[in-house]
Protein backbone atom coordinates (compact mmCIF):
# COMPACT_ATOMS: atom_id res chain seq x y z
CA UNK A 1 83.73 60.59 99.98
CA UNK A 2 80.86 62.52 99.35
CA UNK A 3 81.08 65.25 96.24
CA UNK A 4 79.98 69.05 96.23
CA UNK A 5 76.83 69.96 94.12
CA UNK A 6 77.56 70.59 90.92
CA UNK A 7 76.42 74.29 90.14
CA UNK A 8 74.33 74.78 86.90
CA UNK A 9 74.20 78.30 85.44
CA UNK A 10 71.63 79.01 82.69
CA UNK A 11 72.63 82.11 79.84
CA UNK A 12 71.78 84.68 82.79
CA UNK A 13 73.48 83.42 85.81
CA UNK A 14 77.00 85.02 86.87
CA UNK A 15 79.50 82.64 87.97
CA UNK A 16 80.18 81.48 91.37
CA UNK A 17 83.07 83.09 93.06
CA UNK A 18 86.26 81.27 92.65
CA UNK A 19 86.35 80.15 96.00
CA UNK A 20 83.55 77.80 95.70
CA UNK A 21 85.73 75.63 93.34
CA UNK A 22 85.57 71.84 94.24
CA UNK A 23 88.89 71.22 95.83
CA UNK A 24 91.91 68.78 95.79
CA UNK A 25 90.50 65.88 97.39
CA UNK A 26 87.33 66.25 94.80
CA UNK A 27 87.17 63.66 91.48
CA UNK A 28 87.32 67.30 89.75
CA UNK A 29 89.69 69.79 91.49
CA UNK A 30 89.14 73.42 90.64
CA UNK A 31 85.53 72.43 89.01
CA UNK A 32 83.16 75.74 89.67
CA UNK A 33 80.29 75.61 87.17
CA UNK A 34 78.77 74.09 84.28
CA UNK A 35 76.94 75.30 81.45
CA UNK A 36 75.74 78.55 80.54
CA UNK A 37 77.42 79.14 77.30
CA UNK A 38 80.06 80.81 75.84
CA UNK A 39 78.40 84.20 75.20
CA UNK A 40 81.17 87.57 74.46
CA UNK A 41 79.94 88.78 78.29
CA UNK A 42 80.70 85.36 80.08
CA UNK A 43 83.92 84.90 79.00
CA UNK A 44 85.10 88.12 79.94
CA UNK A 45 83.80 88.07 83.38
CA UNK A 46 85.50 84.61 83.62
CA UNK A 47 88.83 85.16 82.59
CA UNK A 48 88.06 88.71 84.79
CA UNK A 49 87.73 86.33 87.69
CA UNK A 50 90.71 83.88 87.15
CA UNK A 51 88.42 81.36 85.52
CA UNK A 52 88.74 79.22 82.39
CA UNK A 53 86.34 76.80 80.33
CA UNK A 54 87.68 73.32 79.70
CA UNK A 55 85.60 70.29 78.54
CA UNK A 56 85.43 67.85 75.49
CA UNK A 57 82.98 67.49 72.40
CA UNK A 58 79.60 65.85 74.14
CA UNK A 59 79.94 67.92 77.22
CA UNK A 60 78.81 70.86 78.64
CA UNK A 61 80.58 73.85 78.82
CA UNK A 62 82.63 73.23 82.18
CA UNK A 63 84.07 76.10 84.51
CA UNK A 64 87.57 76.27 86.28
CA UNK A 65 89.34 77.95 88.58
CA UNK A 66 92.58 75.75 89.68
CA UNK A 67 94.21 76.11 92.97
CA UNK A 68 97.34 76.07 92.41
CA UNK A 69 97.35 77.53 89.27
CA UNK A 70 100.13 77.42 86.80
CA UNK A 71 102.14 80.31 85.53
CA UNK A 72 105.04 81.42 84.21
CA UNK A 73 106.63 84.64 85.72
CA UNK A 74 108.14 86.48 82.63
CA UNK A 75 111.56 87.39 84.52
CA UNK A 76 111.71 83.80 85.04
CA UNK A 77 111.26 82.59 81.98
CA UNK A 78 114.51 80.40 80.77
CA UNK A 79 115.36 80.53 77.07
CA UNK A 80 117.34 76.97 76.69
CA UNK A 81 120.40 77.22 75.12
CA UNK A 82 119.36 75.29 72.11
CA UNK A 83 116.60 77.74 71.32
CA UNK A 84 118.43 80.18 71.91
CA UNK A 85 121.31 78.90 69.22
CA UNK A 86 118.20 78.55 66.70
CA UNK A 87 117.39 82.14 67.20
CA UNK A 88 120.02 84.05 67.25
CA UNK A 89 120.64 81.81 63.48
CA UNK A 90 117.37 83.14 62.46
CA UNK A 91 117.35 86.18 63.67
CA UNK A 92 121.37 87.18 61.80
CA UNK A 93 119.82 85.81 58.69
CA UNK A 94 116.87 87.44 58.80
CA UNK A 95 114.80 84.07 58.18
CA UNK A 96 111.52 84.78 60.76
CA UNK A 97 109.29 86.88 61.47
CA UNK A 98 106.81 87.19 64.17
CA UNK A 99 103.00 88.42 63.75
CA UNK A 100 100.72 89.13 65.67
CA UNK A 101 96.95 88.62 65.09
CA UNK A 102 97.60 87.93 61.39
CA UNK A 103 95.67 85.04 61.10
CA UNK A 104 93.87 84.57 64.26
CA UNK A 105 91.68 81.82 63.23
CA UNK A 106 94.07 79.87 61.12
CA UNK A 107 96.32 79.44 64.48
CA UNK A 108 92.94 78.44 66.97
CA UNK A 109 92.22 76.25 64.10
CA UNK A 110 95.60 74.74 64.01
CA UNK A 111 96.09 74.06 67.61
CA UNK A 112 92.36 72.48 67.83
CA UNK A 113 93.51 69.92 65.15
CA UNK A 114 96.88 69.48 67.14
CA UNK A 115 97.57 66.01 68.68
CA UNK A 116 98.20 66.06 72.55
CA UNK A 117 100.09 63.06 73.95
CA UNK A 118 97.49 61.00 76.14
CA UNK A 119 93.97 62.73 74.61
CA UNK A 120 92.03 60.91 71.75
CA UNK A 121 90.48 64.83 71.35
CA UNK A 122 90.62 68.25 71.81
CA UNK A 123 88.98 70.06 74.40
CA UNK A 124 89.15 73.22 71.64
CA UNK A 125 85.43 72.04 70.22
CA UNK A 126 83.64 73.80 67.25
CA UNK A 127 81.80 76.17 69.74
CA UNK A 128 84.93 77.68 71.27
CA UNK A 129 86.75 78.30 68.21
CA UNK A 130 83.45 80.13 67.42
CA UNK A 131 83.23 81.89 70.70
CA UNK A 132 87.20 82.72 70.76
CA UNK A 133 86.73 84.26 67.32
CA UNK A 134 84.25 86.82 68.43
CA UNK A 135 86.41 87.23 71.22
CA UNK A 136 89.37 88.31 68.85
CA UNK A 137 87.40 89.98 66.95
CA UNK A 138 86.43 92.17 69.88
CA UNK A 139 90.18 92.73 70.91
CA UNK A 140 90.40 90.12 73.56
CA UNK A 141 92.27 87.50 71.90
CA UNK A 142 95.25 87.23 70.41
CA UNK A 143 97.68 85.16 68.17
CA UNK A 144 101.63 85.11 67.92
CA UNK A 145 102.41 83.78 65.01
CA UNK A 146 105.89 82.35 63.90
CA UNK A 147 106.78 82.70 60.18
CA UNK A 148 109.88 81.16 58.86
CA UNK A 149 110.69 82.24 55.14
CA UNK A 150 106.77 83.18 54.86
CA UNK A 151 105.36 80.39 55.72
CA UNK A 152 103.62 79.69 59.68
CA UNK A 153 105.76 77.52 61.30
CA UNK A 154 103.74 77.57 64.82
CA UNK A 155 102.11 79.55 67.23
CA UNK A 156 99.76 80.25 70.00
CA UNK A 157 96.68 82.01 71.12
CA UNK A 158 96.06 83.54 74.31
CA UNK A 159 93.54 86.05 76.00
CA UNK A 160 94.61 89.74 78.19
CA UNK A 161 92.94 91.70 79.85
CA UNK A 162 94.61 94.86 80.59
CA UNK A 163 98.36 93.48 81.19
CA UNK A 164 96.88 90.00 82.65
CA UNK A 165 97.96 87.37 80.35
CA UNK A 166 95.91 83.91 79.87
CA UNK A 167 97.70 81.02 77.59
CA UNK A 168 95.81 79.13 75.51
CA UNK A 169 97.16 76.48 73.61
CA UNK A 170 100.01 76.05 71.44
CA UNK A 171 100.70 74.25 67.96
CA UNK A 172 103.65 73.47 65.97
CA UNK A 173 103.98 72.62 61.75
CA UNK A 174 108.08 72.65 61.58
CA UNK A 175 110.20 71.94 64.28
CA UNK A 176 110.18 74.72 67.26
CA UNK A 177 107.43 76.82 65.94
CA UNK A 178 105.82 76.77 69.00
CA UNK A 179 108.87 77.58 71.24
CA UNK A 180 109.55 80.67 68.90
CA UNK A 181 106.07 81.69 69.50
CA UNK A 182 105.96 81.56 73.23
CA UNK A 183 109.51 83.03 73.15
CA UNK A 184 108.41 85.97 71.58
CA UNK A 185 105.46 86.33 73.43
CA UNK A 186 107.33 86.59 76.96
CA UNK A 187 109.43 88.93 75.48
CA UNK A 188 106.37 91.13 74.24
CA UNK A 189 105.01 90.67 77.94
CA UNK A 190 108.64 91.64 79.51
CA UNK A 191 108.70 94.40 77.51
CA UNK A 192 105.47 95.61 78.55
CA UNK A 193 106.18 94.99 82.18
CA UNK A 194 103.43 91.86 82.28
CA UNK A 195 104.50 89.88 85.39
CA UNK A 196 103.34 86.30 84.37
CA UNK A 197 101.51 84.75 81.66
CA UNK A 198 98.77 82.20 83.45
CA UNK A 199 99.63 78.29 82.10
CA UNK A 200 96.05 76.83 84.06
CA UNK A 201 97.29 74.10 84.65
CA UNK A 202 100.54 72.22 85.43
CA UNK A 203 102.59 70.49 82.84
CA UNK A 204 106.31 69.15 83.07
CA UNK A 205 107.14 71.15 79.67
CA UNK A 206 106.20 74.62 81.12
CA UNK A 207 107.99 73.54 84.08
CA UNK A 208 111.33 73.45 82.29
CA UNK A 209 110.50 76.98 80.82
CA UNK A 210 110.09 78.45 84.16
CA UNK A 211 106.16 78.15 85.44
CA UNK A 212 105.33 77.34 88.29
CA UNK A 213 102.44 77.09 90.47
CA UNK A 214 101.27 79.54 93.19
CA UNK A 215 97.79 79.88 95.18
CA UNK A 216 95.26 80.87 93.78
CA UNK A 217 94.61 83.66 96.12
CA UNK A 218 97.57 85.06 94.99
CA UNK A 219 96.63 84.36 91.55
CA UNK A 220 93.68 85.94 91.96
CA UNK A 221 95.05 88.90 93.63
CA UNK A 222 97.88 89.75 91.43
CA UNK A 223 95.02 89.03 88.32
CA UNK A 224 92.85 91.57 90.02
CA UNK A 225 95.88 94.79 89.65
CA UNK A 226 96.95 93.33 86.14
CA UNK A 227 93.69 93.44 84.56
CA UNK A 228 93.03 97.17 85.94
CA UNK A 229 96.30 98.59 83.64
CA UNK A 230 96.20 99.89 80.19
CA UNK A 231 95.72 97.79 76.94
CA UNK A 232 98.93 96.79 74.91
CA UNK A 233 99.45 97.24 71.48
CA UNK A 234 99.60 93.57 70.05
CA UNK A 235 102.13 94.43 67.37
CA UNK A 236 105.58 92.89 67.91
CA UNK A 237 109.11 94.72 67.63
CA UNK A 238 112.09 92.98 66.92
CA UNK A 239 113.96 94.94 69.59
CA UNK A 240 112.01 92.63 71.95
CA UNK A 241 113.83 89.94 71.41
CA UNK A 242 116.75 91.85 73.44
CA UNK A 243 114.55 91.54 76.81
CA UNK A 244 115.18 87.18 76.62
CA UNK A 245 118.73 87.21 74.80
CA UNK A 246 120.06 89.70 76.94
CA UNK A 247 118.63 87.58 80.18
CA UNK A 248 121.31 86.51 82.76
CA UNK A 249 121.07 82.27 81.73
């Protein structure tokens, strides 16, 4: 079977609408672009546009825009009862504490040097840690940090725009620091009336948290509302916990 173009942006070109993403029966489903950098301005129109870059060290940048994409409705979000247990332990002893942006680049450093079962890499190369900095630094991006007995016991960085939501990547240095982390971060979203935060793409593990996939029209639709509504404040409460404990299970 015959394969699209490939399109090739320099610095100055936009990117293609999301519609021109290669599809399913493509060797690279949800491929749009490739190359032109990772510049403040074109990362912000992507994400603005549903779209995400993904590639490995030796590559060019590389453009995405899934369909369908992954994501995981906040009200749908299930808090297993084992994490739950763990919680509720920490929280009566008074044993974590969650931050937010306290160590941005620590955490995007973390999950780049993060194993993955079935890569021999990370697709979080030197130049997006760079470019995901300046993104933070410009009040884009955004850690959620778990700290047990002050000391980081996992986290996660993601990207919003307005109340639109992107996930990132995850890492973990004890045992559930990374489920704490996400956990609090659905609750920040709930209690900010975010509907979903976007996954990208489809794993069985964010599955059995509650994400799931949905067109990307509708993606793209529901992205184009979210990012319209006001900034939140990324400092976290513990009072949000209560919008997850006090879920129906």
């Amino acid at each position: 079977m015959q394969q699209p173009p490939v399109i090739q942006l320099s610095v100055s070109d936009p990117l293609p609408a999301p519609e021109l993403a290669w599809g399913k029966h493509t060797v690279a489903p949800g491929l749009l672009a490739i190359g032109g950098g990772l510049a403040l301005p074109r990362l912000l129109q992507a994400y603005g546009q549903g779209c995400f870059p993904w590639y490995s060290d030796g590559q060019p940048v590389m453009w995405w825009c899934t369909d369908p994409r992954m994501v995981l409705p906040c009200d749908e979000f299930k808090l297993h009862r084992s994490l739950r247990k763990i919680l509720l332990h920490m929280l009566a002893e008074g044993s974590l504490q969650i931050r937010m942006n306290h160590d941005f680049e620590a955490v995007i450093n973390h999950c780049a040097r993060s194993p993955r079962p079935g890569q021999s890499g990370t697709w979080i190369v030197k130049d997006m840690v760079q470019a995901y900095v300046q993104l933070h630094r410009a009040g884009y991006a955004h850690s959620v940090e778990a700290w047990v007995n002050g000391r980081l016991t996992g986290g996660l960085y993601c990207i919003a725009l307005g109340r639109a939501v992107f996930g990132e990547s995850m890492f973990s240095l004890q045992s559930n620091g990374s489920k704490l982390a996400l956990a609090a971060l659905i609750s920040f979203c709930k209690a900010h009336q975010v509907k979903w935060v976007d996954c990208q793409q489809k794993t069985s593990h964010l599955a059995s948290l509650g994400a799931r996939e949905i067109s990307r029209r509708d993606f793209l639709e529901s992205l184009a509302q979210a990012k319209t509504l006001t900034p939140m404040q990324w400092e976290y409460q513990p009072i949000y916990w209560d919008q997850i404990l006090n879920q129906s299970s």
